[in-house]
Protein backbone atom coordinates (compact mmCIF):
# COMPACT_ATOMS: atom_id res chain seq x y z
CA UNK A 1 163.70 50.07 -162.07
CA UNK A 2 163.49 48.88 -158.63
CA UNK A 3 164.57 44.95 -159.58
CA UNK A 4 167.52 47.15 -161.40
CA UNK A 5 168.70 48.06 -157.30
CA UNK A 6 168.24 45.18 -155.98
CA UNK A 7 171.68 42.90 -156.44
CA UNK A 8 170.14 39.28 -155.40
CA UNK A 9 167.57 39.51 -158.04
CA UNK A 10 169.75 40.77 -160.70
CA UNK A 11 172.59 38.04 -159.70
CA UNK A 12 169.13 35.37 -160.04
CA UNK A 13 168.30 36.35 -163.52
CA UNK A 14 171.39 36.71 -164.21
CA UNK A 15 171.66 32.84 -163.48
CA UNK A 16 168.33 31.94 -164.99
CA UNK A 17 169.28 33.56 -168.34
CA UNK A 18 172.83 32.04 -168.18
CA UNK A 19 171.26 28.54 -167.41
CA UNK A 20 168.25 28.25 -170.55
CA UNK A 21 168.08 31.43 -172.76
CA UNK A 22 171.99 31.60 -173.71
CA UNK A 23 172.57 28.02 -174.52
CA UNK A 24 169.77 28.10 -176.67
CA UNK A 25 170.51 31.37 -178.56
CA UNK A 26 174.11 30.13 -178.93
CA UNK A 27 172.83 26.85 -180.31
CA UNK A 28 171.32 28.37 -182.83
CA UNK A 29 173.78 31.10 -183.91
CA UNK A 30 172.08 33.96 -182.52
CA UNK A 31 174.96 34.76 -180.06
CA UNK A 32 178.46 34.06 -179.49
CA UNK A 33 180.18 34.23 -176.39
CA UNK A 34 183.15 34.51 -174.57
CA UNK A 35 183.38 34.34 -170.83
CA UNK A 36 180.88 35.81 -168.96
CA UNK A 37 180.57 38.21 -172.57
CA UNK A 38 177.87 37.55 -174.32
CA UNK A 39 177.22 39.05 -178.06
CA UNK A 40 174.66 39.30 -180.98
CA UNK A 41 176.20 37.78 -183.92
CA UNK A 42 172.14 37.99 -185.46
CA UNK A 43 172.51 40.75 -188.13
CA UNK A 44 170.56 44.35 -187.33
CA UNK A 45 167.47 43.87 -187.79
CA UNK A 46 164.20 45.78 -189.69
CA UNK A 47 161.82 47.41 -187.87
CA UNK A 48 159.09 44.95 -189.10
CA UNK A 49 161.43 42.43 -188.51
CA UNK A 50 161.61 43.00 -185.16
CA UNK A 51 157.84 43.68 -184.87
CA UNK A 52 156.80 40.49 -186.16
CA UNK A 53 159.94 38.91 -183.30
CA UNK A 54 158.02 40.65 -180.56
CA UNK A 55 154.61 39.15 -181.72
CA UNK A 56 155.91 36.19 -182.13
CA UNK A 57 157.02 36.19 -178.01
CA UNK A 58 153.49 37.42 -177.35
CA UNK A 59 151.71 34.91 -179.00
CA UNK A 60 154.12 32.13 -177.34
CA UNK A 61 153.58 34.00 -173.82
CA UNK A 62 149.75 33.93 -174.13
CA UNK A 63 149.58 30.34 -175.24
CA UNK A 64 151.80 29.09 -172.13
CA UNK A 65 149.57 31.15 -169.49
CA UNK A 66 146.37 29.27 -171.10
CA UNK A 67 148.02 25.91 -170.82
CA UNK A 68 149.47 26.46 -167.77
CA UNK A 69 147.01 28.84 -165.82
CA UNK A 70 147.36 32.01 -163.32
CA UNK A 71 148.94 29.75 -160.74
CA UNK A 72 152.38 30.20 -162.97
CA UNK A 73 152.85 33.40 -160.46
CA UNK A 74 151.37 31.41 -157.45
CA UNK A 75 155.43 31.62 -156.13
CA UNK A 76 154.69 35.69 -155.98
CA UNK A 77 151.99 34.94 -153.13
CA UNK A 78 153.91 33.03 -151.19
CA UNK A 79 155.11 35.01 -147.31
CA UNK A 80 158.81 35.17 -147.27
CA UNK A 81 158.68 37.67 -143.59
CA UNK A 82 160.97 36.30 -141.27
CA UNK A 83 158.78 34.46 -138.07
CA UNK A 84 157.95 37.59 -135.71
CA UNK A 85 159.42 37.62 -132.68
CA UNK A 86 155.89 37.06 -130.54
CA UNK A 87 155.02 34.06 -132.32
CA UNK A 88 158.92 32.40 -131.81
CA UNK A 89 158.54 33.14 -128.13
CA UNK A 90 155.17 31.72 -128.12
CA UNK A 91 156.08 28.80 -130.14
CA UNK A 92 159.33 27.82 -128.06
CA UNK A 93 157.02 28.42 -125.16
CA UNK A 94 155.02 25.76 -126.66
CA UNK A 95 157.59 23.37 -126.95
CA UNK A 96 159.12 23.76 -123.53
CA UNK A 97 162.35 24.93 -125.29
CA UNK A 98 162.96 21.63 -126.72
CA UNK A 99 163.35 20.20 -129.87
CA UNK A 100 159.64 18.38 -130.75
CA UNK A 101 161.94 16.38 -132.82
CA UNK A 102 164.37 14.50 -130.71
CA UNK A 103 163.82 16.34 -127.48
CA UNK A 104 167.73 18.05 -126.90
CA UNK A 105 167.12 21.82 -125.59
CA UNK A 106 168.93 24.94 -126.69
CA UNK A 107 171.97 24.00 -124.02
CA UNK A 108 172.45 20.64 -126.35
CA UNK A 109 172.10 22.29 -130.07
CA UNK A 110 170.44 25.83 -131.51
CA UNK A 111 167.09 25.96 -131.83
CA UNK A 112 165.16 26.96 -134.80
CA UNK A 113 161.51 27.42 -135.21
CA UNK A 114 160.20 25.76 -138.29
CA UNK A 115 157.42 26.22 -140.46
CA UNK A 116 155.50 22.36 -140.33
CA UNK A 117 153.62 23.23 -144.02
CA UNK A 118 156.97 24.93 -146.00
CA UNK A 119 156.75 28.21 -146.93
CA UNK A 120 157.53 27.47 -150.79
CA UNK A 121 154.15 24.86 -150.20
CA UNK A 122 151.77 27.97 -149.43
CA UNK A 123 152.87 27.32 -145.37
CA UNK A 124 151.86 30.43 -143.17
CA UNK A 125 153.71 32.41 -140.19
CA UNK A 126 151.02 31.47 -137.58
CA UNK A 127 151.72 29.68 -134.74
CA UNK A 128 149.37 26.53 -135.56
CA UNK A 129 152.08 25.94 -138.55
CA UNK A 130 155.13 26.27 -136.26
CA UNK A 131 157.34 24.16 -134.48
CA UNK A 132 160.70 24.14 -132.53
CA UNK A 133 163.37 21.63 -134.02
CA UNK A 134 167.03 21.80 -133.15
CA UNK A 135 169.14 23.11 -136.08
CA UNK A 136 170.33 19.34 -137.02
CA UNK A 137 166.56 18.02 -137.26
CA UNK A 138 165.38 21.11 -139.31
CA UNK A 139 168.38 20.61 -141.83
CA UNK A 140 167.27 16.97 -142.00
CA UNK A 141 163.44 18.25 -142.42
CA UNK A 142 164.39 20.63 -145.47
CA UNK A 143 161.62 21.53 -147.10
CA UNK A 144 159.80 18.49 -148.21
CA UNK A 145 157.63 17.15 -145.34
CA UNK A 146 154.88 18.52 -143.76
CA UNK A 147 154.78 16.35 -140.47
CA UNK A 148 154.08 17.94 -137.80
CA UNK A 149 156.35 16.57 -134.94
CA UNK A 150 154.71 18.35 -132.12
CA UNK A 151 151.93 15.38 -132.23
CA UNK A 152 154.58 13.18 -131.61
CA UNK A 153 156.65 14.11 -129.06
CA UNK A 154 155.22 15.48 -125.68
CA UNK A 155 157.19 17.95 -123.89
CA UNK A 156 154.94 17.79 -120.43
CA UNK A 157 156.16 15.93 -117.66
CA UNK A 158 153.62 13.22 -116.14
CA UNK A 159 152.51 13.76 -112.27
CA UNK A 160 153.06 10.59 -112.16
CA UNK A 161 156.87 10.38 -113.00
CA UNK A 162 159.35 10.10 -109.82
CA UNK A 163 162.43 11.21 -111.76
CA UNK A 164 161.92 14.95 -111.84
CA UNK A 165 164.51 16.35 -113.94
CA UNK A 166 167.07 18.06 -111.33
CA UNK A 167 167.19 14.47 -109.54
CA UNK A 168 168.10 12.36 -112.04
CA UNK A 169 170.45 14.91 -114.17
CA UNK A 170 172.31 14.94 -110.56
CA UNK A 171 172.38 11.22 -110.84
CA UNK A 172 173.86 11.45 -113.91
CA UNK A 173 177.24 9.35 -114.90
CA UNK A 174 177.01 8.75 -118.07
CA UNK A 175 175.23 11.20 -121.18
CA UNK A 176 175.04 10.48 -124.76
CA UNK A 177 173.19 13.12 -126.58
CA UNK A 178 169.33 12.94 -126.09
CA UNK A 179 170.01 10.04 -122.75
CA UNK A 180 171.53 9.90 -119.70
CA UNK A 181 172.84 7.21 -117.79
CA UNK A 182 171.76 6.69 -113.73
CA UNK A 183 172.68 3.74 -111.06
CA UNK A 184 170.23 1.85 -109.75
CA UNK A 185 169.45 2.54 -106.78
CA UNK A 186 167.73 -1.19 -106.02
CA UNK A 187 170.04 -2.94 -108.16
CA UNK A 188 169.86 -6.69 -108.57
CA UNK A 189 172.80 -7.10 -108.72
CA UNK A 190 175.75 -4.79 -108.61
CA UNK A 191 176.48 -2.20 -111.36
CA UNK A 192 173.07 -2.35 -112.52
CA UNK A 193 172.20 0.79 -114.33
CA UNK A 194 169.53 2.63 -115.79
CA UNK A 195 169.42 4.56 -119.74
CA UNK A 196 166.51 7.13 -119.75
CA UNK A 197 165.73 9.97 -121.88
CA UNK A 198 166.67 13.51 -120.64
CA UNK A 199 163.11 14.66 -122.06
CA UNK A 200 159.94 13.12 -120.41
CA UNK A 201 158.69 9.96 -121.88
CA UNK A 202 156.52 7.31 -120.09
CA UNK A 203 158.09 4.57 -121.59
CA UNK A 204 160.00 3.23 -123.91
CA UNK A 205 157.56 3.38 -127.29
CA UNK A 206 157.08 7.08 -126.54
CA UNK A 207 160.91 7.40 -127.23
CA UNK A 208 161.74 8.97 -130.43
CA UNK A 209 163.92 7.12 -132.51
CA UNK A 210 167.29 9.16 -132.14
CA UNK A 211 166.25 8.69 -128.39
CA UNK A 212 166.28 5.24 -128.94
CA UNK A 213 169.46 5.23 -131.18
CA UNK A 214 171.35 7.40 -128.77
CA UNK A 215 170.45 4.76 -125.76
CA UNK A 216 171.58 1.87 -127.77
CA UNK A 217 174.81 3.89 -128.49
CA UNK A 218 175.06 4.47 -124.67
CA UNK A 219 174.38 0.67 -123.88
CA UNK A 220 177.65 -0.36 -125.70
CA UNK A 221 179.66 1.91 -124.28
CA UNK A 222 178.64 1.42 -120.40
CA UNK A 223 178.57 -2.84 -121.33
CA UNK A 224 182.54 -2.64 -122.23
CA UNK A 225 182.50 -0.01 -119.02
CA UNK A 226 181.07 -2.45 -117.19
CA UNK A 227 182.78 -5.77 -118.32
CA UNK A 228 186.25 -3.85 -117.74
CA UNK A 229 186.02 -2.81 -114.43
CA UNK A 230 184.75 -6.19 -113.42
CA UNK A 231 186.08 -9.35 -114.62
CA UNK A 232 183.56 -11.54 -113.27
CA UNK A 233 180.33 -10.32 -115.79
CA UNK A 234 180.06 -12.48 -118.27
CA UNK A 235 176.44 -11.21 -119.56
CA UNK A 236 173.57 -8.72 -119.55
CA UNK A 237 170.23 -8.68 -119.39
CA UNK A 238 168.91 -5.83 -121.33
CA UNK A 239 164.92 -4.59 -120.78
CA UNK A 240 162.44 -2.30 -120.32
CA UNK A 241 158.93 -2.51 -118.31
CA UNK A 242 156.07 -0.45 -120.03
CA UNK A 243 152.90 -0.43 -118.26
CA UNK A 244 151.65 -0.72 -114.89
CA UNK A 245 150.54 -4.68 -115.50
CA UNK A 246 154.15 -4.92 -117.16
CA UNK A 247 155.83 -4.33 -113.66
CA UNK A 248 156.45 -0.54 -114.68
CA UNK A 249 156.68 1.43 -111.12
CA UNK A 250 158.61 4.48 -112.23
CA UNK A 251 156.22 6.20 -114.91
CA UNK A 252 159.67 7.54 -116.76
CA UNK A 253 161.18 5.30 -119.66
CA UNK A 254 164.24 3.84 -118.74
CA UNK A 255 166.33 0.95 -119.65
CA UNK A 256 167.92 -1.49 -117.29
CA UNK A 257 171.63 -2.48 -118.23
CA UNK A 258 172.37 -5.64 -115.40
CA UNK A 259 175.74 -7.39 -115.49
CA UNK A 260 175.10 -11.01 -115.18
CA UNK A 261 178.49 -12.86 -113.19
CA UNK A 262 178.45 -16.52 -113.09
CA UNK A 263 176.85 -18.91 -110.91
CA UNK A 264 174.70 -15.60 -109.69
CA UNK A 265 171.50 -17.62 -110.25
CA UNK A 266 171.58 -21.84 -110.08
CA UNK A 267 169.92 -22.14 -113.44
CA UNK A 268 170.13 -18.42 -116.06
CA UNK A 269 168.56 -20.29 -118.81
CA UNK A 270 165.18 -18.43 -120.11
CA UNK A 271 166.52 -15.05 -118.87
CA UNK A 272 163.99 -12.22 -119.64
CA UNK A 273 161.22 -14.96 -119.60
CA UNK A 274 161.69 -14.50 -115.53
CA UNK A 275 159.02 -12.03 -115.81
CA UNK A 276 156.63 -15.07 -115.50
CA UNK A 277 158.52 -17.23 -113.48
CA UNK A 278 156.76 -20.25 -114.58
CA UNK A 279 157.14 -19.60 -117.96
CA UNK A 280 161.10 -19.05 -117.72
CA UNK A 281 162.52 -22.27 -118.15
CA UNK A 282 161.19 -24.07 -121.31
């Protein structure tokens, strides 16, 4: 009586029955229909008749459960409670109101906290099975993967990192999505500039991939920037230090855009390979 009040479970049956039972019956004569009308065109039946129908069902019923087992109604156990407030906060908290995704906060793109193990895969509301991902990653996510993004993308900032967030988001001239675009403030040479993520990352590997995409993205754009406003570059050098012993002084990831004019060194050839001076020329 209760399922009878309740219109999104009559509308699903409604569907279920539409989708199997009725094409079936109608295949083989048992009812006609016309619209959304359906009728019996079966002729009334006996009593026994019907009887020996119902038994029929039964036996059919019992012999599916046996081949199937109990976990046929496993979908009845699983929590469909909306994530309590506490747990979101705590959660969010967690994440440092970021996406563990692809880093962009709630200023950037909503917010949503996810369940990592889905709910229709016997996933909890506890906080060890949340996570915050922006409404664009969780659409991507769905529900059918279980990895759990908050092992891959830290949300504390190092002691060791220089660029504290109100500094360089001051320095700021150029943003695309998840990056942010700085000068150089020991250029070497003019209009040298430097990608980083908004989020902290130490360097370049911890960047997650639409990071990564969205600096690339910003790279084009500043290059053509670049090459318009000044004539004279002819090239870039493109490259990132990661690691103390890989000349990495500035324990933030960041890309360095330089706009290479000619004649600015004798002899460019080897280019990158300067990192070892003796090994740049080959």
């Amino acid at each position: 009586m209760l399922l009878v009040e309740d219109e999104s479970q009559v509308l699903y049956y409604e569907k279920r029955i539409k989708k199997v039972p009725v094409k079936v019956l109608k295949k083989h004569g048992v009812i006609t229909s016309a619209g959304e009308l359906v009728s019996l065109s079966a002729k009334q039946l006996t009593l026994e008749q019907r009887a020996h129908i119902r038994m029929l069902c039964e036996q059919r019923l019992q012999s599916f459960v046996q081949k199937r087992g109990l976990s046929i109604w496993d979908y009845r156990m699983l929590e469909d409670d909306p994530v309590p407030d506490s747990l979101r906060y705590l959660a969010l908290k967690a994440a440092g109101r970021r996406c563990q995704l692809c880093g962009v906060t709630k200023n950037e793109r909503p917010l949503d906290v996810d369940h990592i193990i889905p709910r229709n895969r016997g996933g909890k509301n506890e906080l060890a099975n949340l996570q915050v991902l922006c409404s664009k990653c969780n659409r991507s996510k769905r529900d059918e993967d279980d990895t759990d993004f908050r092992l891959v993308l830290p949300t504390d900032r190092s002691a060791g990192c220089s660029f504290g967030e109100p500094e360089f988001q001051s320095r700021s001239i150029a943003e695309n999505g998840t990056v942010l675009a700085i000068e150089d403030k020991f250029p070497v040479t003019p209009g040298q500039i430097l990608i980083m993520p908004k989020r902290h990352a130490t360097d370049t590997f911890d960047m997650t991939a639409q990071e990564r995409q969205h600096a690339d993205e910003l790279l084009r754009v500043l290059r053509v920037t670049i090459a318009a406003k000044d004539p004279r570059v002819v090239g870039f050098n493109v490259g990132a230090n990661c690691g103390a012993d890989a000349g990495q002084t500035v324990m933030h990831a960041h890309i360095h855009l330089i706009p290479r004019r000619r004649g600015d060194l004798d002899d460019p050839r080897g280019g990158v390979r300067g990192v070892i001076p003796d090994k740049r020329i080959y």
